[in-house]
C-alpha atoms as a PDB file:
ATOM      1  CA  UNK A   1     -18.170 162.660 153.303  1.00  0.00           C
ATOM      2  CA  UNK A   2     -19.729 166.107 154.557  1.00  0.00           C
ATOM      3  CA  UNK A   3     -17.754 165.566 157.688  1.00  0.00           C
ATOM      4  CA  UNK A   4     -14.471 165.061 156.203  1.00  0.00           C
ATOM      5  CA  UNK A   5     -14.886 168.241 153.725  1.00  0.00           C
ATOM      6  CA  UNK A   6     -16.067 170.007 157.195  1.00  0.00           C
ATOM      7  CA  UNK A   7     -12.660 169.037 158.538  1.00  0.00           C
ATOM      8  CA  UNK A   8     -10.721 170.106 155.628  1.00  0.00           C
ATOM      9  CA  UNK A   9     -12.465 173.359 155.356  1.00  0.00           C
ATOM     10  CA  UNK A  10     -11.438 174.291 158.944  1.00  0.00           C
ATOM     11  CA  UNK A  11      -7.419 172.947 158.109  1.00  0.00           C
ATOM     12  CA  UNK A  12      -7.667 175.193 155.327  1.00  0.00           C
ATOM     13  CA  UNK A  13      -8.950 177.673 156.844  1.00  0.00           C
ATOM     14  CA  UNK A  14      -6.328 177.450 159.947  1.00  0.00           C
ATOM     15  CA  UNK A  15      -3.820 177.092 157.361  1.00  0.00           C
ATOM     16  CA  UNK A  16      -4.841 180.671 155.648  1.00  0.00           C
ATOM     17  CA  UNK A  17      -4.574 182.175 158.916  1.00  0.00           C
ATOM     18  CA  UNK A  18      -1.357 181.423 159.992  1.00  0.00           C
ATOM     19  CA  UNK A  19       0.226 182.351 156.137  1.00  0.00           C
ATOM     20  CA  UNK A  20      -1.490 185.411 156.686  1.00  0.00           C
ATOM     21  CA  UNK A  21      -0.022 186.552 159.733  1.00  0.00           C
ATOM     22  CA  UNK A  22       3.493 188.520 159.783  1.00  0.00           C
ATOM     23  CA  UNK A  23       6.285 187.310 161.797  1.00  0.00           C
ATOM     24  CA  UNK A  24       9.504 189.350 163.125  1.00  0.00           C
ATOM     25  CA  UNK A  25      12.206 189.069 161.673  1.00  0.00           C
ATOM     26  CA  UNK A  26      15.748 190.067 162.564  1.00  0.00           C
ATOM     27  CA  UNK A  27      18.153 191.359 159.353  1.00  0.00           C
ATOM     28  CA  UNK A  28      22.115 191.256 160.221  1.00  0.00           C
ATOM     29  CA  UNK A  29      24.995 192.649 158.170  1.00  0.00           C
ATOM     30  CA  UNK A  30      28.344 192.319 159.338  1.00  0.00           C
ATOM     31  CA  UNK A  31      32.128 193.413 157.940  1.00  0.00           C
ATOM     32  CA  UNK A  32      35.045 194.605 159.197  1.00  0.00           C
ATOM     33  CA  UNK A  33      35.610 198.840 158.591  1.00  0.00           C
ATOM     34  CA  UNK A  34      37.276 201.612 160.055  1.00  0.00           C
ATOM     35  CA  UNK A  35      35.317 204.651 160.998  1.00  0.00           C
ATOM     36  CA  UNK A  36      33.831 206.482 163.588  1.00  0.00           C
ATOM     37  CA  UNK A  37      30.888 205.623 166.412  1.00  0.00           C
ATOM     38  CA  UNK A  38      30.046 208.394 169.048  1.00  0.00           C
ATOM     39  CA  UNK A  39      32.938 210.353 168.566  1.00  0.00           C
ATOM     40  CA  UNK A  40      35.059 207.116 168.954  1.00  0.00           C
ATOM     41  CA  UNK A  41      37.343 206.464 165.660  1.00  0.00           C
ATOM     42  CA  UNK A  42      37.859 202.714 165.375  1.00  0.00           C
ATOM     43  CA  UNK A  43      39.688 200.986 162.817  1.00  0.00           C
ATOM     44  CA  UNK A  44      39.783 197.370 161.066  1.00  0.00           C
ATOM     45  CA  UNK A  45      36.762 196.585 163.692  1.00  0.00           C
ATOM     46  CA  UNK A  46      34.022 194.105 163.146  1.00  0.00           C
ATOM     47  CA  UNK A  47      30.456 196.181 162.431  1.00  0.00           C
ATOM     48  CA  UNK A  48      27.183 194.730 163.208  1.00  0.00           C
ATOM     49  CA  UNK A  49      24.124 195.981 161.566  1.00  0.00           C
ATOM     50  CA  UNK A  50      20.897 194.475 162.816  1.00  0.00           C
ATOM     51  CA  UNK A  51      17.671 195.732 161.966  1.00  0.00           C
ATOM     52  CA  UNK A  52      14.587 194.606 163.441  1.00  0.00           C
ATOM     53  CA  UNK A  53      10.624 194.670 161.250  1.00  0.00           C
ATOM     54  CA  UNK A  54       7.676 192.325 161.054  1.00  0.00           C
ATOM     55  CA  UNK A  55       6.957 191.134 157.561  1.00  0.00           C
ATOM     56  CA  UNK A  56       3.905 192.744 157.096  1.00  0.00           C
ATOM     57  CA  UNK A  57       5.898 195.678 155.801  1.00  0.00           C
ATOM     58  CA  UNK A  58       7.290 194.174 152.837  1.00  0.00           C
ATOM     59  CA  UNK A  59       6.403 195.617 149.395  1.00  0.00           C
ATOM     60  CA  UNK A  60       8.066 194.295 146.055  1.00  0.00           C
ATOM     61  CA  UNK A  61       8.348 197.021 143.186  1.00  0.00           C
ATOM     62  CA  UNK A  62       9.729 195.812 139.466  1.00  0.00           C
ATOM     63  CA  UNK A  63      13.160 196.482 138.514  1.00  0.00           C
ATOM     64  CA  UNK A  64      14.362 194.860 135.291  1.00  0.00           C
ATOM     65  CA  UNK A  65      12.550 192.027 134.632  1.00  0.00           C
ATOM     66  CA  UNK A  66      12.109 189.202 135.970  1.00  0.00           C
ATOM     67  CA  UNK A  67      14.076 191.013 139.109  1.00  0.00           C
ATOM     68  CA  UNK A  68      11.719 192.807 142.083  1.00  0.00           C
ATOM     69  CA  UNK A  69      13.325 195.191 144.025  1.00  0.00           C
ATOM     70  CA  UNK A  70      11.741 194.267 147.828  1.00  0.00           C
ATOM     71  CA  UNK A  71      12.362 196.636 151.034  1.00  0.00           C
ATOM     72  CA  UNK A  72      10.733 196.169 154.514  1.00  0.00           C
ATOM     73  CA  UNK A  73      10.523 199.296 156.706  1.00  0.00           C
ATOM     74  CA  UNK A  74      12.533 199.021 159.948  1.00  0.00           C
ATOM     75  CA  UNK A  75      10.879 199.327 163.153  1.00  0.00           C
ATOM     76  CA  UNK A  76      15.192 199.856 164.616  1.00  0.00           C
ATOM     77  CA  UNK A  77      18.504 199.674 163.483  1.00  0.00           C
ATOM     78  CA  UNK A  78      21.617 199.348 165.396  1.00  0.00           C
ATOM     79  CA  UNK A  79      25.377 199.845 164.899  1.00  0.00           C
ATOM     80  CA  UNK A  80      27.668 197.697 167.007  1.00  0.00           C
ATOM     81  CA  UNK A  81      31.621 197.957 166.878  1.00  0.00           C
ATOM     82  CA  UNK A  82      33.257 195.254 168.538  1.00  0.00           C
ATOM     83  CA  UNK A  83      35.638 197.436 171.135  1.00  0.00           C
ATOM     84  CA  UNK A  84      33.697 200.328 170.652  1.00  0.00           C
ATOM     85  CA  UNK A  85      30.203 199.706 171.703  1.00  0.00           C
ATOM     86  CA  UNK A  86      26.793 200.009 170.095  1.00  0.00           C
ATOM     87  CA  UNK A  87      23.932 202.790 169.309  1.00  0.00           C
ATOM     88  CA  UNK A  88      20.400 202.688 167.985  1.00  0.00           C
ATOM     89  CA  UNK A  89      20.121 204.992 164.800  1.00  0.00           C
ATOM     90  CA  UNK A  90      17.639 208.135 164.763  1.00  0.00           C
ATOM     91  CA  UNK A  91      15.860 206.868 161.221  1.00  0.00           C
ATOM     92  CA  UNK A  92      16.167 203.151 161.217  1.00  0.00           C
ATOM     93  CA  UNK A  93      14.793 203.553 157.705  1.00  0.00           C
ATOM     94  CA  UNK A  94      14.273 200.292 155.415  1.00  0.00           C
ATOM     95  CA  UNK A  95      16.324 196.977 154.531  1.00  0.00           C
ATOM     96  CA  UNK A  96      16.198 196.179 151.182  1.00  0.00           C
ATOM     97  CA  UNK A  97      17.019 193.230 148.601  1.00  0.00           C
ATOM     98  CA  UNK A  98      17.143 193.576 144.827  1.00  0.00           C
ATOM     99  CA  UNK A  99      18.920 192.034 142.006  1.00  0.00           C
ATOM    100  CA  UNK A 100      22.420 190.428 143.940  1.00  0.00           C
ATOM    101  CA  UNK A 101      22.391 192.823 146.660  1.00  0.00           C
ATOM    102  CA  UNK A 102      20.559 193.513 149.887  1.00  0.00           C
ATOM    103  CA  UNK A 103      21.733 195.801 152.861  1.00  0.00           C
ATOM    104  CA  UNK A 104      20.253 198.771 154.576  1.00  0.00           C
ATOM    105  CA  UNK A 105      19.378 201.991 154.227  1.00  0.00           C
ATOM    106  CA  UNK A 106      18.448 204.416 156.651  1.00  0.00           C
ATOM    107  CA  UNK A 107      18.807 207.343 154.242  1.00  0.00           C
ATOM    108  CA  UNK A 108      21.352 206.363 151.668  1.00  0.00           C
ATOM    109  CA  UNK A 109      22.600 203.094 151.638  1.00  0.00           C
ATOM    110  CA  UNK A 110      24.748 202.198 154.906  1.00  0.00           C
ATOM    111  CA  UNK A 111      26.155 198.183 154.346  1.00  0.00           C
ATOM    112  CA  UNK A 112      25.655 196.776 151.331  1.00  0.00           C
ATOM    113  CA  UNK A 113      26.615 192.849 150.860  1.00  0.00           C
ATOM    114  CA  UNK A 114      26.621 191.435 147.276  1.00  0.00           C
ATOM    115  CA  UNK A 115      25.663 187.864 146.237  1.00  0.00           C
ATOM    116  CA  UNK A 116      23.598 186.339 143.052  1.00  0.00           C
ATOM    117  CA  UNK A 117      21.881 184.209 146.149  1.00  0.00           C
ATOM    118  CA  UNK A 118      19.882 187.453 146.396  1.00  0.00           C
ATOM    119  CA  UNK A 119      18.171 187.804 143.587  1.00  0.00           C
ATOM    120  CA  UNK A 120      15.194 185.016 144.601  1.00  0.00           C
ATOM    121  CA  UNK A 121      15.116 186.434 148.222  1.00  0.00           C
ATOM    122  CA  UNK A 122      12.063 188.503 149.300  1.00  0.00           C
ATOM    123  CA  UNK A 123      13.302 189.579 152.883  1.00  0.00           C
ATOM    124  CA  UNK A 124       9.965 187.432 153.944  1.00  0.00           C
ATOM    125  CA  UNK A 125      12.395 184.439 155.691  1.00  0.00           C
ATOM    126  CA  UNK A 126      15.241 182.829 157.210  1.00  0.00           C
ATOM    127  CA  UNK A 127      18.270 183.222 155.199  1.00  0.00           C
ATOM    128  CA  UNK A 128      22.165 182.739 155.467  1.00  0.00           C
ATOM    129  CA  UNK A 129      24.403 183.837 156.872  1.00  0.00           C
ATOM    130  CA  UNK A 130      25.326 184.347 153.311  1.00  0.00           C
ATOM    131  CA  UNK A 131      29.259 185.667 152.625  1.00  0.00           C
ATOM    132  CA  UNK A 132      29.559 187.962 150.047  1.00  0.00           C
ATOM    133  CA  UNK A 133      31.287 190.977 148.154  1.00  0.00           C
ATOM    134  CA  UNK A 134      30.463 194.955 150.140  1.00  0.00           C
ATOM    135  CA  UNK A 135      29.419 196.704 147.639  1.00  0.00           C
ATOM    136  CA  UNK A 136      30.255 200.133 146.375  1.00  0.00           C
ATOM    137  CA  UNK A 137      26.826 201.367 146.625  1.00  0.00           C
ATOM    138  CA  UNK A 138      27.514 201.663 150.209  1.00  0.00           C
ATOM    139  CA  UNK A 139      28.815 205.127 151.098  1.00  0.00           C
ATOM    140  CA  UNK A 140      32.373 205.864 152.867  1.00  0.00           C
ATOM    141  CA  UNK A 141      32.043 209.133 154.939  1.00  0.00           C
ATOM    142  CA  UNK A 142      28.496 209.398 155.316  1.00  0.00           C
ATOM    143  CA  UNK A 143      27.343 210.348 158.767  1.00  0.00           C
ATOM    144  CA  UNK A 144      24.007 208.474 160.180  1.00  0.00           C
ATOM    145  CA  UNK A 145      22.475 210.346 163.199  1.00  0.00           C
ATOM    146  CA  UNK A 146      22.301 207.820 166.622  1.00  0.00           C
ATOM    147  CA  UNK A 147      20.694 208.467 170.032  1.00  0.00           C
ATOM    148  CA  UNK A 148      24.305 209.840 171.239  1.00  0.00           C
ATOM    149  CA  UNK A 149      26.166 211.008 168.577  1.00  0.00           C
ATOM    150  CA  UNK A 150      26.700 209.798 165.065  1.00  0.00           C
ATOM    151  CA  UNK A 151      27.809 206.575 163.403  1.00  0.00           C
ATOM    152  CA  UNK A 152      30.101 206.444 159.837  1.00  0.00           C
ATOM    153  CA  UNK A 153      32.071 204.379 158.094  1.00  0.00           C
ATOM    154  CA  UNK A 154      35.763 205.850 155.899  1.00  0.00           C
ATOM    155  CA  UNK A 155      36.840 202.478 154.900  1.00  0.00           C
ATOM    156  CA  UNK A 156      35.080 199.002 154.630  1.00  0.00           C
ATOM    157  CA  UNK A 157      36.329 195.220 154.259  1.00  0.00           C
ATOM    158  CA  UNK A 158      36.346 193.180 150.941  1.00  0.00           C
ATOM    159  CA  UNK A 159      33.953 191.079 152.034  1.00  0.00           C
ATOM    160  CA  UNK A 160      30.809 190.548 154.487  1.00  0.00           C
ATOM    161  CA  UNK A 161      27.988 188.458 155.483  1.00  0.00           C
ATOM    162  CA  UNK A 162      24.264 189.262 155.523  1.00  0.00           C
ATOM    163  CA  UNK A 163      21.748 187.117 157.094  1.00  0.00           C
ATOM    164  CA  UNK A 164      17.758 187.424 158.054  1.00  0.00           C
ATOM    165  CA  UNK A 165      16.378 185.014 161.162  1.00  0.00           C
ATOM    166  CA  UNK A 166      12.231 184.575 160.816  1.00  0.00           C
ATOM    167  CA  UNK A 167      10.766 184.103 164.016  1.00  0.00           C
ATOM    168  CA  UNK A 168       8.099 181.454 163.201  1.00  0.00           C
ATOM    169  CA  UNK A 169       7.759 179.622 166.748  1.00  0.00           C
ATOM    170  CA  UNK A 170       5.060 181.017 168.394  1.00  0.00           C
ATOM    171  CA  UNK A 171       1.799 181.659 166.265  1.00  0.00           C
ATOM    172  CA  UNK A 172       0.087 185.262 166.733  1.00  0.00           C
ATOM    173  CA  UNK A 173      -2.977 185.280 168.628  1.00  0.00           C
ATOM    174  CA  UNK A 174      -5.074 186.124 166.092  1.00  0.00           C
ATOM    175  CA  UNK A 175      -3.810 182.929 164.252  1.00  0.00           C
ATOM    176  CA  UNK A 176      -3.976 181.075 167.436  1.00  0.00           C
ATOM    177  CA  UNK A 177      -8.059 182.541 167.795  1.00  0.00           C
ATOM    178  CA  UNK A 178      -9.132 181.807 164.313  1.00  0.00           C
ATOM    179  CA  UNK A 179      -7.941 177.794 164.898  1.00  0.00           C
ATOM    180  CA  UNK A 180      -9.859 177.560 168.001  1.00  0.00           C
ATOM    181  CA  UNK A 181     -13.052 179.332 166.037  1.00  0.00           C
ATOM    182  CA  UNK A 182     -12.842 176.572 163.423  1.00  0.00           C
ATOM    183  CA  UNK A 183     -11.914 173.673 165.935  1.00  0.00           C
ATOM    184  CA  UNK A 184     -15.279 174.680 167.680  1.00  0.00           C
ATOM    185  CA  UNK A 185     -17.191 175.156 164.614  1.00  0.00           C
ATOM    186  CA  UNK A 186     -16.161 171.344 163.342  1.00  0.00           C
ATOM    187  CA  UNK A 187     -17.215 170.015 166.732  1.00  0.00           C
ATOM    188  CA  UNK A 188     -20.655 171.776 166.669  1.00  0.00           C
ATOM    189  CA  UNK A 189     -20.859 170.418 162.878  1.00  0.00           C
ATOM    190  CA  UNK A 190     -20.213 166.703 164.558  1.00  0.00           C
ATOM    191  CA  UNK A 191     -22.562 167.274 167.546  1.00  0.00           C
ATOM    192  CA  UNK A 192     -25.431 168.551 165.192  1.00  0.00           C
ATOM    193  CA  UNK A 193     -24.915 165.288 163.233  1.00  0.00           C
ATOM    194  CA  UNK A 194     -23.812 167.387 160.254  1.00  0.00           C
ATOM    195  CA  UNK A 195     -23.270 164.702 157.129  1.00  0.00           C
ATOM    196  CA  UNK A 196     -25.542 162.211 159.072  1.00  0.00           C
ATOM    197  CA  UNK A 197     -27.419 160.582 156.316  1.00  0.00           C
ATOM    198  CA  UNK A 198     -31.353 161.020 156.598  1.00  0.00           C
ATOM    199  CA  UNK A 199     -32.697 158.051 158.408  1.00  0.00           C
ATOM    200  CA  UNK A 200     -35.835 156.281 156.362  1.00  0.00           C
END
């Protein structure tokens, strides 16, 4: 009986360690706009957000209840316009999800995609692509600094998508040392002859 709670103890414990551990994760907004990249104008040309963080970063402050406003800080952003090209922006800034909306913001928002599908999301997982409305909180005409010029959108689609891809596949090593340290400490329990009963 010792044994088996032994056992369990160290699957919990495994358990803990991977929940514990953050994960990358890859945010991607998409919709079709007309603007300016680099000191390239472009027009009705698919845009491709993609911001890259590690979960660790998320934080969850209250909005109206029972809604949490959640943002993850951004280790990079970048802009791609399909027959334009793409650029990294100076102040990658956060991604955010709150209420039916999530999208980025570097400064103020950039893409914004709306969708009730939202309003459970955390920005912790795998999600979507999910299709949904731009919204208006993004902001036509703003200029966002890049590596070699400056990236801004003057007129977006209807509609976009927004989608987040966890990458859960290969454990971190601290996750990976932690099961080893309780696989060894259940085999020392068995070699000891913990939960032997006494002999008489």
């Amino acid at each position: 009986m010792r044994i088996k709670r032994a056992f369990l103890g160290c699957l919990l414990w495994s358990a803990m360690a991977f929940s514990a551990e953050a994960v990358p994760i890859t945010y991607t907004a998409t919709t079709y706009a007309d603007g300016s990249l680099d000191g390239r104008p472009f027009t009705d040309q698919l845009v491709t957000v993609t911001g890259l963080a590690d979960t660790y970063a998320i934080e969850a402050t209250p909005i109206s209840f029972p809604f949490f406003r959640y943002t993850n800080r951004l280790s990079s952003l970048t802009v791609a316009v399909s027959d334009v090209g793409s650029d990294q922006v100076l102040s990658p800034g956060t991604v955010f999800s709150a209420a039916y909306v999530a999208g980025f913001t570097p400064s103020v928002d950039l893409l914004d995609i709306e969708n009730t599908e939202f309003q459970t999301y955390n920005l912790s997982t795998s999600i979507g692509p999910i299709v949904g409305s731009v919204s208006a909180f993004g902001n036509p005409g703003e200029s966002f600094a890049t590596e070699l010029g400056s990236f801004s959108i003057t007129a977006f689609d209807s509609n976009g998508t927004f989608q987040a891809t966890a990458d859960t596949t290969i454990p971190e090593p601290d996750s990976l040392i932690l099961l080893s340290e309780s696989l060894v400490i259940f085999v020392i329990m068995m070699l000891c002859g913990f939960g032997r009963r006494p002999q008489h």
